[in-house]
C-alpha atoms as a PDB file:
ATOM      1  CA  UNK A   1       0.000   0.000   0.000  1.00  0.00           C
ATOM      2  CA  UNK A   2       2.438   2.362   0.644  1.00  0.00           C
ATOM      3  CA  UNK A   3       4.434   1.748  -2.606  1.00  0.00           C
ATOM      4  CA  UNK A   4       1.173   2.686  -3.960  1.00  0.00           C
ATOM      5  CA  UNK A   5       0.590   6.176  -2.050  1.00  0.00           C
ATOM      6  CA  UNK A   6       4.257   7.186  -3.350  1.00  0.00           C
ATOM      7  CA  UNK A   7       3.097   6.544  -6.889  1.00  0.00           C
ATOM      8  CA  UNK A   8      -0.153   7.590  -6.904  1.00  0.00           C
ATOM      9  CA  UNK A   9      -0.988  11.569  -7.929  1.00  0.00           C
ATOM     10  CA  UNK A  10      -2.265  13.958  -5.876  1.00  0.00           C
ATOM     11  CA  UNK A  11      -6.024  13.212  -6.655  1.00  0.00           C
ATOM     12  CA  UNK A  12      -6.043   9.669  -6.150  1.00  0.00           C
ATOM     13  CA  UNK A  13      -4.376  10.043  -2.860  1.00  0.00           C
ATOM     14  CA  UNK A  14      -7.364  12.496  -1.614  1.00  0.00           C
ATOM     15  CA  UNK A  15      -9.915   9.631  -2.789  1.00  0.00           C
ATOM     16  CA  UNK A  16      -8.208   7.690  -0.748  1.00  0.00           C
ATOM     17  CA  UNK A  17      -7.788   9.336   2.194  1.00  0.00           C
ATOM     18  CA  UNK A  18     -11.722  10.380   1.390  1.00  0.00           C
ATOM     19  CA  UNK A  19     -12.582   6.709   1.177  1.00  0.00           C
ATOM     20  CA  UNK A  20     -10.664   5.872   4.342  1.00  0.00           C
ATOM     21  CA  UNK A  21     -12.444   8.435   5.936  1.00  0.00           C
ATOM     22  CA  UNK A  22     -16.011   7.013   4.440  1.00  0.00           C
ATOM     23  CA  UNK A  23     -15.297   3.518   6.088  1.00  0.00           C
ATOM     24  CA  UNK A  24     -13.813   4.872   9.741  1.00  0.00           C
ATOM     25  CA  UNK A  25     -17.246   6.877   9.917  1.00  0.00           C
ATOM     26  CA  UNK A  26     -18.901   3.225   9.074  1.00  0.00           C
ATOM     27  CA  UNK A  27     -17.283   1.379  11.829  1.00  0.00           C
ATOM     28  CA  UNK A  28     -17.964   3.876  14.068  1.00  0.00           C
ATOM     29  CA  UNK A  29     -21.646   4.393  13.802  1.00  0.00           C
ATOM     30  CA  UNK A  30     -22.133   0.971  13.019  1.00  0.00           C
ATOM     31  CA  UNK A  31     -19.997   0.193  16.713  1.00  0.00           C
ATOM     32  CA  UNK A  32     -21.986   2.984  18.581  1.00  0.00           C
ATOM     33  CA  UNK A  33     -25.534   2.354  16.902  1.00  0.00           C
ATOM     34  CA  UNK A  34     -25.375  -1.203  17.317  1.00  0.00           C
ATOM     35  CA  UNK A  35     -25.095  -1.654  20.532  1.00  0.00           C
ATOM     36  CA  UNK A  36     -27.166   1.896  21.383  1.00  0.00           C
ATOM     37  CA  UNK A  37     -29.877  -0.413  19.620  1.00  0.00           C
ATOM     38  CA  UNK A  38     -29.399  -3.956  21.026  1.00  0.00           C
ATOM     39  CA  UNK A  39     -29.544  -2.946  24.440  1.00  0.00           C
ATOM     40  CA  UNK A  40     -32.615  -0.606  23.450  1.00  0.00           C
ATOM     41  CA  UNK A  41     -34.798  -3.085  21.893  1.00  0.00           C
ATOM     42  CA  UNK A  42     -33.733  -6.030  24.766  1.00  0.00           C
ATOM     43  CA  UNK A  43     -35.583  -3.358  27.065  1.00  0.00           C
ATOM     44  CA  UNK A  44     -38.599  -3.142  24.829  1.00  0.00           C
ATOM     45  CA  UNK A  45     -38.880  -6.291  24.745  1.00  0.00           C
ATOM     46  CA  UNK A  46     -38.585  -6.850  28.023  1.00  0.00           C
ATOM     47  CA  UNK A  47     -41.607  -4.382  28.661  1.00  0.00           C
ATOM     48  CA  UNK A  48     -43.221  -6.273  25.924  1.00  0.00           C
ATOM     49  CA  UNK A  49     -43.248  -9.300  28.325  1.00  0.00           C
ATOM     50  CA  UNK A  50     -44.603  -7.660  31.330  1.00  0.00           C
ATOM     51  CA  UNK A  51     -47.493  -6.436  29.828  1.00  0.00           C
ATOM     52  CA  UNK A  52     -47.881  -9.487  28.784  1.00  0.00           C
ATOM     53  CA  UNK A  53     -47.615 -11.005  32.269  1.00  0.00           C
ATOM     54  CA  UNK A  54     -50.397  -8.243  32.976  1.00  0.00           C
ATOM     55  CA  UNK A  55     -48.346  -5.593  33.992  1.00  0.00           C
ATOM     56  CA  UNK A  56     -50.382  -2.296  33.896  1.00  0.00           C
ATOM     57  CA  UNK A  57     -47.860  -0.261  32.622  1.00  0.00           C
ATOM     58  CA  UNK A  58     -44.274  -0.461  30.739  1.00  0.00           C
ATOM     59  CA  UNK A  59     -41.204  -0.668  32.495  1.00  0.00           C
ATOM     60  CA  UNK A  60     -39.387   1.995  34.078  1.00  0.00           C
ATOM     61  CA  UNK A  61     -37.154   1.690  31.116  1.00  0.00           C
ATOM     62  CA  UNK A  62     -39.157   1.886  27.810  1.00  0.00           C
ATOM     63  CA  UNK A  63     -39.050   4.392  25.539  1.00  0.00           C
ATOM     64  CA  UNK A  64     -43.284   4.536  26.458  1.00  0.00           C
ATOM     65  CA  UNK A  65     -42.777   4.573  30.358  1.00  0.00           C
ATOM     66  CA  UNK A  66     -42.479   8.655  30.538  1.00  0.00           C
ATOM     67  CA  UNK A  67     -45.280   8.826  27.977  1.00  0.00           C
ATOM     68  CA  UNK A  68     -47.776   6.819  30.163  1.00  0.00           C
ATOM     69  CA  UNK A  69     -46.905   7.889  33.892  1.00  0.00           C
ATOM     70  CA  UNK A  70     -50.297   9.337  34.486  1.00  0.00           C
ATOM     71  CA  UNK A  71     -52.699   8.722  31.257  1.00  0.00           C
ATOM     72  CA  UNK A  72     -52.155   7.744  28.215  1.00  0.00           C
ATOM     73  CA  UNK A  73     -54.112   8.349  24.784  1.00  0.00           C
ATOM     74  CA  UNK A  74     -53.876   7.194  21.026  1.00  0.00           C
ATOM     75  CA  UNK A  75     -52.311  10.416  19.790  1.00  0.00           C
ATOM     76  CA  UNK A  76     -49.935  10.695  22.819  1.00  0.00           C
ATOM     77  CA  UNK A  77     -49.313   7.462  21.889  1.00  0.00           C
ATOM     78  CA  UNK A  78     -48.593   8.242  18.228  1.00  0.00           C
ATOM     79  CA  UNK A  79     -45.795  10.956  19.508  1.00  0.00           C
ATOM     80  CA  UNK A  80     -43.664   8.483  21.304  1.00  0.00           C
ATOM     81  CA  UNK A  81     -43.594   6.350  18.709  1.00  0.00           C
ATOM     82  CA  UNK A  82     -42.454   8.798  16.136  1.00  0.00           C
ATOM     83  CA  UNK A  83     -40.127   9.872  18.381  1.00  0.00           C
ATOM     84  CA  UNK A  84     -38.476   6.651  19.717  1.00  0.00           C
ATOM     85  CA  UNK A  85     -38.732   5.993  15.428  1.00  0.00           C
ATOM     86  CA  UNK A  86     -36.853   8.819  14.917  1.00  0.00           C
ATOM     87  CA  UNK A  87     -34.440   8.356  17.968  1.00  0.00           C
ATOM     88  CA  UNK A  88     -33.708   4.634  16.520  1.00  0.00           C
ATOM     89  CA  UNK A  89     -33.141   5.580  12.779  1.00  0.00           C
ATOM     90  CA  UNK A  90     -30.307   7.932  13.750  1.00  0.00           C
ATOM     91  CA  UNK A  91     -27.513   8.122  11.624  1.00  0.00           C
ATOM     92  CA  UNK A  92     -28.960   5.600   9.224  1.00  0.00           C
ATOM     93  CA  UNK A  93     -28.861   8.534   6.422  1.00  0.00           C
ATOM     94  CA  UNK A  94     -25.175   8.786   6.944  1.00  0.00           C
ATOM     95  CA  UNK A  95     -24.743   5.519   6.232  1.00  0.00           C
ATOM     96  CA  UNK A  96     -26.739   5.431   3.125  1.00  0.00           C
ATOM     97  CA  UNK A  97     -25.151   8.320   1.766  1.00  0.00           C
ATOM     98  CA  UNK A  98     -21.880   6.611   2.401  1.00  0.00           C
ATOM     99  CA  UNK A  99     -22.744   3.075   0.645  1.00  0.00           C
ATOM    100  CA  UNK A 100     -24.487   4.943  -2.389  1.00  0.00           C
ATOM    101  CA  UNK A 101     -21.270   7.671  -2.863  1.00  0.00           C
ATOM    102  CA  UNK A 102     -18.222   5.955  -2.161  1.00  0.00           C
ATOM    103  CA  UNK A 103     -18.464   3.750  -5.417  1.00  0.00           C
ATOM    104  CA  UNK A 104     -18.728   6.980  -7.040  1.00  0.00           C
ATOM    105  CA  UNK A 105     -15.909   8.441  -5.392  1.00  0.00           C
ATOM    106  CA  UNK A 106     -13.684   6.034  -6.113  1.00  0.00           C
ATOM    107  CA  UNK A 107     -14.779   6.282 -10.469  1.00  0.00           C
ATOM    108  CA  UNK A 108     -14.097   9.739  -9.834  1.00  0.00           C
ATOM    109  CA  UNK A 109     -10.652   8.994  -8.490  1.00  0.00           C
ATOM    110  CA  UNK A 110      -9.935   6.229 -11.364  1.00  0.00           C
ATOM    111  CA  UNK A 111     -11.508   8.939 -14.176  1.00  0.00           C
ATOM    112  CA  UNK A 112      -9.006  11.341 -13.505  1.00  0.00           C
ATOM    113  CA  UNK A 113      -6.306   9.204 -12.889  1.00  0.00           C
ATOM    114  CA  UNK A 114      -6.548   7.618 -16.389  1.00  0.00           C
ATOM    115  CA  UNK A 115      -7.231  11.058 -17.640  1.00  0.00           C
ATOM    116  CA  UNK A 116      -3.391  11.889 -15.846  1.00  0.00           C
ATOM    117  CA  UNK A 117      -1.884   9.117 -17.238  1.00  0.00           C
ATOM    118  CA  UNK A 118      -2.943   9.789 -21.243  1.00  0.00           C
ATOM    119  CA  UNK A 119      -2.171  13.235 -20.558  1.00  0.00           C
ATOM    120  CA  UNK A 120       1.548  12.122 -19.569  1.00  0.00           C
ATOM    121  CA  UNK A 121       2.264   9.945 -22.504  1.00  0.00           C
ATOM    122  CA  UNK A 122       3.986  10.644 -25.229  1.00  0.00           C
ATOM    123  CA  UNK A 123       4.948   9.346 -28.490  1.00  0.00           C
ATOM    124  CA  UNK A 124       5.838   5.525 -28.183  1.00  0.00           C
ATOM    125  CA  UNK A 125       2.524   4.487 -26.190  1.00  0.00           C
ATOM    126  CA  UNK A 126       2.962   0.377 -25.419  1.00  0.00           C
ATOM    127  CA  UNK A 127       1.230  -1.385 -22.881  1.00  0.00           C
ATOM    128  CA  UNK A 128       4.174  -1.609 -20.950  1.00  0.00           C
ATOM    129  CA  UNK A 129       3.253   1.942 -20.120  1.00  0.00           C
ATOM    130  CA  UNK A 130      -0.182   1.874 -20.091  1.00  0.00           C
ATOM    131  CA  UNK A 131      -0.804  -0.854 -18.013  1.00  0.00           C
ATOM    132  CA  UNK A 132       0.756   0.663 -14.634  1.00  0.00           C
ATOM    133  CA  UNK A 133      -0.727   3.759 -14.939  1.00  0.00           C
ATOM    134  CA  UNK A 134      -4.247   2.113 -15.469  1.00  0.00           C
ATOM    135  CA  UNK A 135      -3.840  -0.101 -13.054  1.00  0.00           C
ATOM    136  CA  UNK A 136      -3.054   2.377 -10.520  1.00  0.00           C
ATOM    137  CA  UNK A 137      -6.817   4.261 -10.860  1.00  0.00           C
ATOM    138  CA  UNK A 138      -8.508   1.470 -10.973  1.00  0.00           C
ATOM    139  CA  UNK A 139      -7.359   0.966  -7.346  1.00  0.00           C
ATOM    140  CA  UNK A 140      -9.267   3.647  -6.006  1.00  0.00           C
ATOM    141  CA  UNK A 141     -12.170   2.265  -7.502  1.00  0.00           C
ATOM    142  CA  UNK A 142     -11.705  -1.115  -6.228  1.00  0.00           C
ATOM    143  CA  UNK A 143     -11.486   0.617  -2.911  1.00  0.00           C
ATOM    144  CA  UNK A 144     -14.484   2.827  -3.277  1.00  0.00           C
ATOM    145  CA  UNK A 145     -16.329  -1.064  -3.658  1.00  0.00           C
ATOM    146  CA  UNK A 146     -14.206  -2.155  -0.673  1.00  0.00           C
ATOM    147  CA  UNK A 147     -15.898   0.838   1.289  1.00  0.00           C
ATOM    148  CA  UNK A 148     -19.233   0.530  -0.272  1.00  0.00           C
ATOM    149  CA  UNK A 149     -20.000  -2.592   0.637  1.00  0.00           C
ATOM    150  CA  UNK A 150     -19.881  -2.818   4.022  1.00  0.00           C
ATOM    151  CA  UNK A 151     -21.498   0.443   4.333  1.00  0.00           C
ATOM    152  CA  UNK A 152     -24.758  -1.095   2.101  1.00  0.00           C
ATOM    153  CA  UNK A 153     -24.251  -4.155   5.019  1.00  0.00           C
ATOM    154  CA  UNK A 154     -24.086  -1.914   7.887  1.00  0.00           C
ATOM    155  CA  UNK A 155     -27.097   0.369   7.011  1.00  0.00           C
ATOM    156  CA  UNK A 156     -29.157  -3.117   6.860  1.00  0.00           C
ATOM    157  CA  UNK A 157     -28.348  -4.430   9.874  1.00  0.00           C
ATOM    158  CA  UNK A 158     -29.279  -0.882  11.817  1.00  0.00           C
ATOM    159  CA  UNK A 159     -32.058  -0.551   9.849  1.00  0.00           C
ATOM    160  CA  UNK A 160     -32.997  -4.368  11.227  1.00  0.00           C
ATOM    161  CA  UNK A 161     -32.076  -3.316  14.871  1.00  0.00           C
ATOM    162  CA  UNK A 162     -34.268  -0.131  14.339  1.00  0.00           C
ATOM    163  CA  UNK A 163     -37.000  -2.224  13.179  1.00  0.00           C
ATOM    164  CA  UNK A 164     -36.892  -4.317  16.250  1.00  0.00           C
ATOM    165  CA  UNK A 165     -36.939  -1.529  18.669  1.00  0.00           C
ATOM    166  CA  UNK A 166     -39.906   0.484  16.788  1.00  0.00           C
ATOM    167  CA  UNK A 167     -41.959  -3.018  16.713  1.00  0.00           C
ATOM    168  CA  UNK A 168     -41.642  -3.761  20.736  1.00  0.00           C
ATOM    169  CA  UNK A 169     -42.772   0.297  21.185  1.00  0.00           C
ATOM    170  CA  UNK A 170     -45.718  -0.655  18.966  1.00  0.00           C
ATOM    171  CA  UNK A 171     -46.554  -3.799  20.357  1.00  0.00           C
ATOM    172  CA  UNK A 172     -46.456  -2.282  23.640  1.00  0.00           C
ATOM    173  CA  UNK A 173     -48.907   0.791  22.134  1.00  0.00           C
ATOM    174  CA  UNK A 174     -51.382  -2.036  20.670  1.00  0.00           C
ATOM    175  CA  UNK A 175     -51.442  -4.138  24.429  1.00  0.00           C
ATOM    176  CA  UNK A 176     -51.931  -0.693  26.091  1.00  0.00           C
ATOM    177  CA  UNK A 177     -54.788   0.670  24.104  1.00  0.00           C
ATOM    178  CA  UNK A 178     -56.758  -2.787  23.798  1.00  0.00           C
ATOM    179  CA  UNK A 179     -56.713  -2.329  27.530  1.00  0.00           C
ATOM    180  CA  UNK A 180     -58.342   0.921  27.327  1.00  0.00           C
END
């Protein structure tokens, strides 16, 4: 890799950093908002099963607990579940955004690398010479893929987690207000 960085160009070397920067944002949501979420929806759920059990309200740790301390309606409700929806979905545009662009950043990288390296020939083109330089762009495009990927993988898993979370809060909602 480093061999590479000392023959890259300038603009390939910014993808790169660019892409590196993509996938360290990746890991780090996908650290933080995975856990945020697993430990959120085990508490849902465990709500979930009181109620169940004929609790009368949810536990002192759902998302619905402050919404129901003293009375509850359907469009109260309806608020705290947009907001824990919104709450659970957080950062999941980030993540999009990074599994739909980095592809792109990376052609963008190869494109003007290519367009560098027919720029610097001169008379006597062989493949001898145009294989290294081509070669070299199309790394950055391979790792706009690399980066890409795991984004795309990432934002469906949250998206999963968020899923789970918003579906206890609504199960919850639905026990509550058949009670009612």
């Amino acid at each position: 890799m480093i061999a590479w960085i000392d023959k890259a160009g300038t603009v390939a070397v910014v993808v790169a950093v660019w892409l590196f920067v993509y996938l360290a944002l990746v890991v780090w949501i996908f650290l933080y908002r995975y856990f945020v979420l697993r430990g959120w929806a085990k508490r849902e759920n465990s709500s979930v099963q009181s109620l169940l059990g004929g609790a009368e309200r949810p536990n002192f740790d759902s998302s619905l607990y402050p919404c129901v301390r003293q009375s509850f309606g359907p469009e109260l409700m309806k608020a705290c579940y947009e907001s824990a929806t919104k709450d659970s979905t957080k950062l999941l545009t980030s993540i999009s955004a990074i599994a739909s662009t980095a592809p792109f950043v990376g052609l963008f990288g190869t494109i003007v690398g290519i367009l560098q390296a027919f720029a610097g020939f001169s008379e006597g083109v062989t493949l001898s010479t145009v294989a290294p330089a081509i070669s070299e762009a199309l790394v950055v495009t391979a790792m706009g893929i690399v980066v890409a990927i795991p984004a795309y993988w990432t934002h469906l898993l949250l998206k999963r987690k968020a899923y789970e979370v918003t579906n206890a809060i609504k199960v919850q909602i639905d026990i509550l207000l058949s009670r009612t």
